[in-house]
N, C-alpha and C. Protein backbone atom coordinates (compact mmCIF):
# COMPACT_ATOMS: atom_id res chain seq x y z
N UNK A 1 167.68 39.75 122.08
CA UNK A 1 167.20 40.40 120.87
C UNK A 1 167.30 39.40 119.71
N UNK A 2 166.51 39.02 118.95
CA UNK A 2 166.14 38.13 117.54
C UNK A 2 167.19 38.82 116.93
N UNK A 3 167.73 37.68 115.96
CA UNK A 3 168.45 37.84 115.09
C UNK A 3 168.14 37.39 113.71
N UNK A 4 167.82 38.57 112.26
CA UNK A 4 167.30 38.60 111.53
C UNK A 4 168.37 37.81 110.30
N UNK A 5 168.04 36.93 109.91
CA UNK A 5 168.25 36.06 108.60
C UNK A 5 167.87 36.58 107.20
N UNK A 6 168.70 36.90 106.38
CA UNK A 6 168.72 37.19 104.83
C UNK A 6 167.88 36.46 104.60
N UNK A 7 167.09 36.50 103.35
CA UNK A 7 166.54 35.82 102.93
C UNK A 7 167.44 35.13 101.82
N UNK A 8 167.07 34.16 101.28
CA UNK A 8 168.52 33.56 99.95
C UNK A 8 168.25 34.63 98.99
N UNK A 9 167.39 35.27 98.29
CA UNK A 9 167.19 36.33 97.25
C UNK A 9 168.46 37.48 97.91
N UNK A 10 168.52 38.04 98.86
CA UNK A 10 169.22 39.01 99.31
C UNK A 10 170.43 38.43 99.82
N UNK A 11 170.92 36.98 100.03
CA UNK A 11 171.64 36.60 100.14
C UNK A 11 173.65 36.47 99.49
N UNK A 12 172.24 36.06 98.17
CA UNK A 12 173.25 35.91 97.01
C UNK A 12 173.89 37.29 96.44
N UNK A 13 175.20 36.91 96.35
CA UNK A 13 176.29 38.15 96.00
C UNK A 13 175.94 38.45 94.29
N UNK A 14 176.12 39.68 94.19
CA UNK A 14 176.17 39.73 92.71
C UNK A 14 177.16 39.40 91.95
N UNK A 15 176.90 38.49 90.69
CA UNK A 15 178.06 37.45 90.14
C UNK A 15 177.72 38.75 88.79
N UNK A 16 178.77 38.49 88.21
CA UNK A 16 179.21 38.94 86.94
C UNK A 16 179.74 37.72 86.13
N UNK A 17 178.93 37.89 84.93
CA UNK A 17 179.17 36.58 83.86
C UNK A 17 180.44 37.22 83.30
N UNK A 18 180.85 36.38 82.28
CA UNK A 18 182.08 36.24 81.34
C UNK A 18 182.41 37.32 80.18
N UNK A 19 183.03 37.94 79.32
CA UNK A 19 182.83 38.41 78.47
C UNK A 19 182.52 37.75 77.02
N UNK A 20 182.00 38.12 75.81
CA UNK A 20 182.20 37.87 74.70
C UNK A 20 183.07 36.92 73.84
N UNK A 21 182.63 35.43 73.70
CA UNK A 21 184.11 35.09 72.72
C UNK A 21 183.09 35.64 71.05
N UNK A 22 183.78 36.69 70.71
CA UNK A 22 183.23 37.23 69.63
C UNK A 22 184.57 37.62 68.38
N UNK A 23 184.02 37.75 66.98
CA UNK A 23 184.80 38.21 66.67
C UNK A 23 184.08 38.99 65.36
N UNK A 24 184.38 40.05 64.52
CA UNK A 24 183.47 41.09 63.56
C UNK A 24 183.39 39.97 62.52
N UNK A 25 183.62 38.95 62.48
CA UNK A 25 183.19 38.00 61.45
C UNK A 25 182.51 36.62 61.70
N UNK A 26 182.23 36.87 63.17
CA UNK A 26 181.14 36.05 63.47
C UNK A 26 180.00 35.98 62.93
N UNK A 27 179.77 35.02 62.19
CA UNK A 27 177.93 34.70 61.55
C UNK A 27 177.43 34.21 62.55
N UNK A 28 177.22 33.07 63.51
CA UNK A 28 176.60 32.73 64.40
C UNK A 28 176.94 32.77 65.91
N UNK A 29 176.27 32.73 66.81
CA UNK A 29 176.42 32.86 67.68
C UNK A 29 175.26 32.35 68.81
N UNK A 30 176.08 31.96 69.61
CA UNK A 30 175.52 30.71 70.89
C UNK A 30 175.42 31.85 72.19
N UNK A 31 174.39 31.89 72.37
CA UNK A 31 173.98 32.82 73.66
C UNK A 31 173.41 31.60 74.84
N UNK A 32 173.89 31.67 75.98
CA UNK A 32 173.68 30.81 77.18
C UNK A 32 172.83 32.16 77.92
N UNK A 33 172.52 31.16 79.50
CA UNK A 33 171.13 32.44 80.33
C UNK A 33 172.58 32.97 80.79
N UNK A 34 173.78 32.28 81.89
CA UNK A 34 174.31 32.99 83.11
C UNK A 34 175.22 31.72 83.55
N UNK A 35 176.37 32.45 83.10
CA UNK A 35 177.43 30.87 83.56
C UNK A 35 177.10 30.16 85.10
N UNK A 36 177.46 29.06 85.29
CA UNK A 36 177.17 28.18 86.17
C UNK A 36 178.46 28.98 87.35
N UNK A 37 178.24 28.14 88.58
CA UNK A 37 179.41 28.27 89.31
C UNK A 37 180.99 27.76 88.52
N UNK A 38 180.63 26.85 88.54
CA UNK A 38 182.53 26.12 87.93
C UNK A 38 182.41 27.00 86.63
N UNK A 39 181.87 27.30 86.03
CA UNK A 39 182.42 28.12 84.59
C UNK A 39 182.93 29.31 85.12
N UNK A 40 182.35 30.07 86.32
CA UNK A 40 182.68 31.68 87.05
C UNK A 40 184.07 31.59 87.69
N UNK A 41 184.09 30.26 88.11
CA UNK A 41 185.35 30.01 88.90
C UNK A 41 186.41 29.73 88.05
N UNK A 42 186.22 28.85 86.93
CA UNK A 42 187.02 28.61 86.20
C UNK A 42 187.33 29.83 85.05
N UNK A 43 186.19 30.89 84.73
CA UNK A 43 186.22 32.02 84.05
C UNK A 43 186.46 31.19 82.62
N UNK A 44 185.42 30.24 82.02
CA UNK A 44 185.96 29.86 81.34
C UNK A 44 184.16 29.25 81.16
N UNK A 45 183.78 29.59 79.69
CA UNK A 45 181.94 28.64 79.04
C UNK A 45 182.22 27.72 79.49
N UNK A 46 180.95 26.93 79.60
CA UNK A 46 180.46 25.71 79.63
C UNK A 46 181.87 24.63 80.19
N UNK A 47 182.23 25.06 81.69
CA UNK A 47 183.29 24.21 82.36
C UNK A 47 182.85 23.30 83.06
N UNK A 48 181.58 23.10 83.52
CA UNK A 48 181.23 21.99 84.54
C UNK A 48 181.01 20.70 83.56
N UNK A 49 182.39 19.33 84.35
CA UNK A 49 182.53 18.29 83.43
C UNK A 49 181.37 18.24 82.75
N UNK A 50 179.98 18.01 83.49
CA UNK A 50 178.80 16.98 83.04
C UNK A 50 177.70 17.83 81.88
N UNK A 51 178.25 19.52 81.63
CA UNK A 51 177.49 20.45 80.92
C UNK A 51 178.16 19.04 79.50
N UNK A 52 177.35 19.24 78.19
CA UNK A 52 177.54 18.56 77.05
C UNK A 52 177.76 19.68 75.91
N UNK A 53 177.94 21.13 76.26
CA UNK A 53 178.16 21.96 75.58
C UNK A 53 179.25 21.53 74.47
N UNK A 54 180.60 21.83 74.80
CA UNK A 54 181.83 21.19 74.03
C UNK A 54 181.98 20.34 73.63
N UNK A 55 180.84 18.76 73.39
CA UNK A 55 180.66 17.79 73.21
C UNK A 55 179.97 17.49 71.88
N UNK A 56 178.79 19.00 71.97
CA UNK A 56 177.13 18.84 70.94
C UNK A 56 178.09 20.26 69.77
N UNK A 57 179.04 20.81 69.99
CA UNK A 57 179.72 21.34 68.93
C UNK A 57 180.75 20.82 68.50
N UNK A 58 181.42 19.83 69.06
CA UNK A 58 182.45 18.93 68.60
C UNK A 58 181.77 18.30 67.82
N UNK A 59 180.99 17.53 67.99
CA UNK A 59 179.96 16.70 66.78
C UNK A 59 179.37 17.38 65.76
N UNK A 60 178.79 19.13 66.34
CA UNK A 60 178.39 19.93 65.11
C UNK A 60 179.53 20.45 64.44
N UNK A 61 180.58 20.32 64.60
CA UNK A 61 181.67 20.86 63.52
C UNK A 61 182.84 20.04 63.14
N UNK A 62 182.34 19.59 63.47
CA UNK A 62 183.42 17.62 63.87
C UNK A 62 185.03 17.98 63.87
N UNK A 63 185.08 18.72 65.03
CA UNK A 63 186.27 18.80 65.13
C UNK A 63 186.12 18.52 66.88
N UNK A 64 187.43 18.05 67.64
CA UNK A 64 187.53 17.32 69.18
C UNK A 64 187.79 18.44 69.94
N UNK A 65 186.36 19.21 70.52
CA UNK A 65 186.69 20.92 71.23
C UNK A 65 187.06 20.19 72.28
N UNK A 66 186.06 19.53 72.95
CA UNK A 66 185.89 18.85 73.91
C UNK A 66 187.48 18.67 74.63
N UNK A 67 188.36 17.95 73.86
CA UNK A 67 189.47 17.59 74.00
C UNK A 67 190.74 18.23 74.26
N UNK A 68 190.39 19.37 74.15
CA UNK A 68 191.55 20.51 73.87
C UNK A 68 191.52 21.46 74.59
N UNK A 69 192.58 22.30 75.33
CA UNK A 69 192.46 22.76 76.04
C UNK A 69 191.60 24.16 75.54
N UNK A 70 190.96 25.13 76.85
CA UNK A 70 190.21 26.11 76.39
C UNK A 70 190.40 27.00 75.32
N UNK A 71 191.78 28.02 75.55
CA UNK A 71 192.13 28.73 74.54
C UNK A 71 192.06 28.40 72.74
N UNK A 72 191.95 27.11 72.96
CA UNK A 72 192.26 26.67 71.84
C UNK A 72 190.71 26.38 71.20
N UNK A 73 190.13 25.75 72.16
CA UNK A 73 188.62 25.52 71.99
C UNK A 73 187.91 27.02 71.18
N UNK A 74 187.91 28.25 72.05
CA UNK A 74 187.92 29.31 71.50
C UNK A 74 188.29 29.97 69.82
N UNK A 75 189.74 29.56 69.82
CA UNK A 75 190.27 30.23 68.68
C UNK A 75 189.60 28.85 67.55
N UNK A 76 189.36 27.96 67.49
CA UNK A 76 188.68 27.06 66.68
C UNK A 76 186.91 27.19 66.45
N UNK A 77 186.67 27.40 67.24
CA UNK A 77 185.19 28.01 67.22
C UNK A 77 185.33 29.80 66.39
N UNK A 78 185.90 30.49 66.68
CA UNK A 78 185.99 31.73 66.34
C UNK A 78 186.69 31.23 64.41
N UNK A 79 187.27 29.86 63.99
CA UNK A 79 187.93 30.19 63.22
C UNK A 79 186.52 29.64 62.60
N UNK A 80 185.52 28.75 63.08
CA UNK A 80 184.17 28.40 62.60
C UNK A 80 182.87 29.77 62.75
N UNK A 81 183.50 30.87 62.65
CA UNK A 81 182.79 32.16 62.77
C UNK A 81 181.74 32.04 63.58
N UNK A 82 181.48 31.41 64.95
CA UNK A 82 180.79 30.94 65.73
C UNK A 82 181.52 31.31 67.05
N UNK A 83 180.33 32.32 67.87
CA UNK A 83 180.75 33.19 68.88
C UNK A 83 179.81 32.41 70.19
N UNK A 84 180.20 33.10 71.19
CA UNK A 84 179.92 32.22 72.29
C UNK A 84 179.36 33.96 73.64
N UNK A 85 178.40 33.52 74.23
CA UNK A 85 178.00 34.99 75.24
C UNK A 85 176.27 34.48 76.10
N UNK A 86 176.38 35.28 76.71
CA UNK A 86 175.22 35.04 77.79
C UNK A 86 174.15 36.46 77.46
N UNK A 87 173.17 36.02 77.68
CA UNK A 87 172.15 37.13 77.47
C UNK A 87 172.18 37.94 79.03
N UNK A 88 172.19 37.34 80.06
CA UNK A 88 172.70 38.09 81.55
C UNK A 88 174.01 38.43 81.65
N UNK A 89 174.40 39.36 82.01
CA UNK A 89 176.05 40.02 82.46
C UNK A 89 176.07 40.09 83.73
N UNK A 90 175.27 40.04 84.45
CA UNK A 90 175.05 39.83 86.45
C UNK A 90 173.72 39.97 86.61
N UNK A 91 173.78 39.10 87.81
CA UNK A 91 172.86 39.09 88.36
C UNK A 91 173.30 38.75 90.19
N UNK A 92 172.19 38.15 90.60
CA UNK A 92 172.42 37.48 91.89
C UNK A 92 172.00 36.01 91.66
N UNK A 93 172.54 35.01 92.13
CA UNK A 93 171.99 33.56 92.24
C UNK A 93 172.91 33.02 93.28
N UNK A 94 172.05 31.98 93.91
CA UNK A 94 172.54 30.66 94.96
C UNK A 94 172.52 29.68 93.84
N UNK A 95 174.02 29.01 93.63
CA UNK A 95 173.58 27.81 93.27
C UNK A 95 174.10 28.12 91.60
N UNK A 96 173.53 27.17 90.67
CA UNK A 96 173.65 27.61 89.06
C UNK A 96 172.87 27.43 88.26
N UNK A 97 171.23 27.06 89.07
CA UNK A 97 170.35 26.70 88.00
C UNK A 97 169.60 28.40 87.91
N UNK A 98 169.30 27.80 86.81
CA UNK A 98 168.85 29.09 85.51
C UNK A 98 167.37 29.47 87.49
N UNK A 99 166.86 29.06 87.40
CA UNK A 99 165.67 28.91 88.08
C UNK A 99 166.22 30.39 89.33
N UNK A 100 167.34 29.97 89.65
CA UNK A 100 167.90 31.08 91.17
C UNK A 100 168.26 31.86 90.67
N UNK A 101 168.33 32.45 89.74
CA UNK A 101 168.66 33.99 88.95
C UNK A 101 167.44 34.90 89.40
N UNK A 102 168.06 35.86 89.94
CA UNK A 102 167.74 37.21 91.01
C UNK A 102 167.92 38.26 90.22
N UNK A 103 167.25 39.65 90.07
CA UNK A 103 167.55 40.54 89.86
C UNK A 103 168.74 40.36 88.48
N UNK A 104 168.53 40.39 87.56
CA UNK A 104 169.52 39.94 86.33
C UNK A 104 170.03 41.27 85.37
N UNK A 105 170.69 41.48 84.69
CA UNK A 105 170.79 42.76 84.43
C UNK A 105 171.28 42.32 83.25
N UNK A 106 170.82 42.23 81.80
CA UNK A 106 171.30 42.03 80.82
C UNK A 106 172.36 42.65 80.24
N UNK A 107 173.04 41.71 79.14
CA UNK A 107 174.47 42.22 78.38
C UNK A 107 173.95 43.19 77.65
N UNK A 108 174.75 43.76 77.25
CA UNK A 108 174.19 45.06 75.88
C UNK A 108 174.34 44.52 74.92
N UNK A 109 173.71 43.61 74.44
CA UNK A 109 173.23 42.44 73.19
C UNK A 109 173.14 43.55 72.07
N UNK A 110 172.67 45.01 71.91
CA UNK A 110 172.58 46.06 71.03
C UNK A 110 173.96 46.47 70.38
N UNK A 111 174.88 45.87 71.20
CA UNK A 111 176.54 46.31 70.89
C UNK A 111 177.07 45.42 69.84
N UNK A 112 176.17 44.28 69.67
CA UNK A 112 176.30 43.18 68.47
C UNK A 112 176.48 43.29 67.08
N UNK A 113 175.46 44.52 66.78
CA UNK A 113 175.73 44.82 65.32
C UNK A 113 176.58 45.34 65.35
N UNK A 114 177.52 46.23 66.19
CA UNK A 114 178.39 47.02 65.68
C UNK A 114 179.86 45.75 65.38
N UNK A 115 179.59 45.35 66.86
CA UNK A 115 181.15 44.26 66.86
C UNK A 115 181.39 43.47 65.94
N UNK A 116 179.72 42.90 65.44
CA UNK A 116 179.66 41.60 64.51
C UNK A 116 178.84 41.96 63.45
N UNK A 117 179.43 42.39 62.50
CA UNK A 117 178.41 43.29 61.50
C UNK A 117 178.43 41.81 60.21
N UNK A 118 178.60 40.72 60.49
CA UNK A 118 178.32 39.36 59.80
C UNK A 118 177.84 39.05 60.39
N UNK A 119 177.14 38.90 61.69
CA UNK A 119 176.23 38.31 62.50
C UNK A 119 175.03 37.88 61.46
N UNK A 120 174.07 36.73 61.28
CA UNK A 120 173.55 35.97 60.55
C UNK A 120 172.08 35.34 61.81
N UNK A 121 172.99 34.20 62.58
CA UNK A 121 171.82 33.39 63.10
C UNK A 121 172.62 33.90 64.71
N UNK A 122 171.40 33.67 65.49
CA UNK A 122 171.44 33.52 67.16
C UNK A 122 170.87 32.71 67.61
N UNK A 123 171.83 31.68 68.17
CA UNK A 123 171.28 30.38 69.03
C UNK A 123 171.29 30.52 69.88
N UNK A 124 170.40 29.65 70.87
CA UNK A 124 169.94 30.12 72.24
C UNK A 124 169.57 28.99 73.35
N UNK A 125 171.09 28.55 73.92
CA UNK A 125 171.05 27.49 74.79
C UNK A 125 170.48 27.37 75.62
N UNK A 126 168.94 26.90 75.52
CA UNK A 126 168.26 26.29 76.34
C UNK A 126 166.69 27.60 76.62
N UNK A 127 166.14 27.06 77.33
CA UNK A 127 164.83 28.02 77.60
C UNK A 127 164.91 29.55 77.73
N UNK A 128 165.34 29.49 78.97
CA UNK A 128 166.17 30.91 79.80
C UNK A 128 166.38 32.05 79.19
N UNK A 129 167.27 31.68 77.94
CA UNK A 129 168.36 32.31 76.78
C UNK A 129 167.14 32.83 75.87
N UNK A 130 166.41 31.83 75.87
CA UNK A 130 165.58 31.38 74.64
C UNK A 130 164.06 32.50 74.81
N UNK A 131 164.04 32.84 75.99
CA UNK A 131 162.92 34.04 75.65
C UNK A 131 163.18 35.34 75.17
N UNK A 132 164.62 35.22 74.57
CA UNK A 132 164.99 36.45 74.44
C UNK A 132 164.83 36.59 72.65
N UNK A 133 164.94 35.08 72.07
CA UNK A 133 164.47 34.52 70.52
C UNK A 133 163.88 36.20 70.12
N UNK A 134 162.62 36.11 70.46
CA UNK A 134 161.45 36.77 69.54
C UNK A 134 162.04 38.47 69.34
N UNK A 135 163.14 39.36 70.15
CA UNK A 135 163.37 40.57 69.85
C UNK A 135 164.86 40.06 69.19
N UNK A 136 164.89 39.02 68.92
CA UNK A 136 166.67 38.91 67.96
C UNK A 136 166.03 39.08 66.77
N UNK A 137 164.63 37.85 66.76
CA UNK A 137 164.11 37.64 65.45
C UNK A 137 163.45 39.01 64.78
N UNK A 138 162.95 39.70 65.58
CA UNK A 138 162.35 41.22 65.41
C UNK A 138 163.84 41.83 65.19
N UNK A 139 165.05 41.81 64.82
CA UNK A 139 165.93 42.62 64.16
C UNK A 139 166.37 42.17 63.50
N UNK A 140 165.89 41.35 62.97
CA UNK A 140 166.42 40.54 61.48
C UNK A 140 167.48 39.44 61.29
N UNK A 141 167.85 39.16 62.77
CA UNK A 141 168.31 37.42 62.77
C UNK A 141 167.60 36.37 62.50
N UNK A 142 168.11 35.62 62.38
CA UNK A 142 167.82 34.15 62.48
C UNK A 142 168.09 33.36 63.53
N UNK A 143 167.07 33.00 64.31
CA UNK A 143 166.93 32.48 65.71
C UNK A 143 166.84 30.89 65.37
N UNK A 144 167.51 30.40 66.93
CA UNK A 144 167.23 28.64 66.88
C UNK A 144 167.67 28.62 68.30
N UNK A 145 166.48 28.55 69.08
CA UNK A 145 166.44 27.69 70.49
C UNK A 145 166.86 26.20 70.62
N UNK A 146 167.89 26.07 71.32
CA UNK A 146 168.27 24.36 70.91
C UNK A 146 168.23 24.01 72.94
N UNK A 147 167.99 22.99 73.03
CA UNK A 147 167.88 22.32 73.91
C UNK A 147 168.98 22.61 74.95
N UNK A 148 168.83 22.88 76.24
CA UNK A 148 170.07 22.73 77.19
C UNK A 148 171.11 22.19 77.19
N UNK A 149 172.39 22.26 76.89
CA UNK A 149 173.18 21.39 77.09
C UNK A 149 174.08 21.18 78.47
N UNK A 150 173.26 22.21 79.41
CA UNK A 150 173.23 21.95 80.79
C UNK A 150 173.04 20.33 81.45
N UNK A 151 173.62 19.65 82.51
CA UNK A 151 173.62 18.46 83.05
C UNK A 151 172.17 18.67 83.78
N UNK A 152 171.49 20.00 84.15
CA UNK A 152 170.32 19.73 84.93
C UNK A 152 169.32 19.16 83.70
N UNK A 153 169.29 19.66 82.39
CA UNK A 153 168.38 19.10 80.92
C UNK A 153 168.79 17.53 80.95
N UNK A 154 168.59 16.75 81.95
CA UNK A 154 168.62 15.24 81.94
C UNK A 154 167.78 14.20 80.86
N UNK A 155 166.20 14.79 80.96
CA UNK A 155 165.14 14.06 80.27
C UNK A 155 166.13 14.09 79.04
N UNK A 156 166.65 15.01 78.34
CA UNK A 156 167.09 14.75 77.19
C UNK A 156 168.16 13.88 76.82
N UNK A 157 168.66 12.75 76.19
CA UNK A 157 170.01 12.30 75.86
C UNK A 157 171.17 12.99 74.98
N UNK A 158 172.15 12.59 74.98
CA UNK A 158 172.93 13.40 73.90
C UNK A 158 172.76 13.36 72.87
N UNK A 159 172.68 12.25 72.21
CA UNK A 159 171.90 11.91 71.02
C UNK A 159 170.59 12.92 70.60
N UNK A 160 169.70 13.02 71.26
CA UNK A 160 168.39 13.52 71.30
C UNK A 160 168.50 14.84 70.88
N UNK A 161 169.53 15.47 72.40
CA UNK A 161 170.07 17.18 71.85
C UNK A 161 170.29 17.52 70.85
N UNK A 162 171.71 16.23 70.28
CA UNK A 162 172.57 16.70 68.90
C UNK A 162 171.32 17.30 67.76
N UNK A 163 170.45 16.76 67.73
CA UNK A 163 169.99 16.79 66.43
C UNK A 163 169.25 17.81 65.97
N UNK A 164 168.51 18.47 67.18
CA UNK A 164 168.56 20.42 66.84
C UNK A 164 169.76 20.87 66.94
N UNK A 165 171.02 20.61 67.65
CA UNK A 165 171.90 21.33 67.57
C UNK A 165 172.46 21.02 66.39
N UNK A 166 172.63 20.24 65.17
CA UNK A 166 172.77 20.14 64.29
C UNK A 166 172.57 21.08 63.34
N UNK A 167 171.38 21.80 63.49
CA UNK A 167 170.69 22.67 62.93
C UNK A 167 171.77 24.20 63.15
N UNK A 168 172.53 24.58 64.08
CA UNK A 168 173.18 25.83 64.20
C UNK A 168 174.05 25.88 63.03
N UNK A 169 174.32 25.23 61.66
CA UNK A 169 175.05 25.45 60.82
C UNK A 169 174.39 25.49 59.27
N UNK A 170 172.47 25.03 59.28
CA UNK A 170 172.25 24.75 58.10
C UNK A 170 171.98 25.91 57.59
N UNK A 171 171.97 26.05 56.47
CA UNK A 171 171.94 27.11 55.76
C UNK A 171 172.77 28.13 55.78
N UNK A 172 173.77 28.38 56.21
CA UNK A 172 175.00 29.07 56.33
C UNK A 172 176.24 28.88 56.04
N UNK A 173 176.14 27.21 55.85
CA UNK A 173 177.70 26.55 55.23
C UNK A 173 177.83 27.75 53.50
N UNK A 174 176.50 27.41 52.77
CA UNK A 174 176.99 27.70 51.96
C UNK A 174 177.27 29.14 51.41
């Protein structure tokens, strides 16, 4: 008797992303598609060494996130009213590129105004994240799609990235 093979779509287990680093006085906030493997494992943003996440906000707030252990990374970003979350809360995927996301089931992104009633701008790491722009901007944020800071966004350099990501603070310093 044949023996029937999953397909990889039905394969993949359903992952559950991270919660919220949020806080009710967050003005901005960095939305990713769906943590990678090493971030799920590690339960911890942007953990895979070669992501440039902690790298392109160390330079945007010039302080050394990069360098420091997580918790701390967190409470320094939160003290820069700058929140951190995924537009997916589970899905299914093989693997961690944005591309193998199965069946996805979005965060309740609607729970935002209440938590973060300073909420201001929504940034949106990388494409993925980034189709979600046009119904933030339809409720009266301020949107900025910035470049992957995923290791698969190669064509781009760090240099190259920084300089829209630069942009997640203008007009809000003052």
């Amino acid at each position: 008797m044949p023996v029937s093979t999953p397909s990889a779509a039905t394969a993949a287990m359903q992952l559950i992303g991270l919660p919220p680093v949020i806080a009710s006085d967050t003005h901005i906030l960095i939305l990713g598609s769906f943590p990678g493997q090493a971030s799920l494992v590690a339960q911890q943003y942007y953990a895979h060494p070669r992501n440039q996440f902690w790298r392109l906000l160390s330079a945007v707030i010039g302080e050394d996130l990069a360098g420091l252990p997580y918790p701390q990374r967190l409470a320094i970003l939160l003290a820069h009213r700058i929140g951190v979350w995924d537009v997916i809360g589970a899905c299914h995927r093989n693997g961690s590129l944005d591309a193998a996301i199965r069946q996805p089931r979005a965060n309740d992104l609607d729970q935002l105004r209440r938590l973060c009633p300073a909420l201001q701008r929504v940034c949106f790491n990388g494409k993925t994240s980034g189709k979600f722009a046009p119904q933030f901007a339809a409720a009266g944020f301020d949107t900025l799609v910035l470049p992957s800071s995923s290791p698969a966004n190669a064509q781009w350099s760090f240099e190259e990235k920084l300089v829209p990501w630069r942009a997640i603070l203008d007009e809000l310093a003052g």
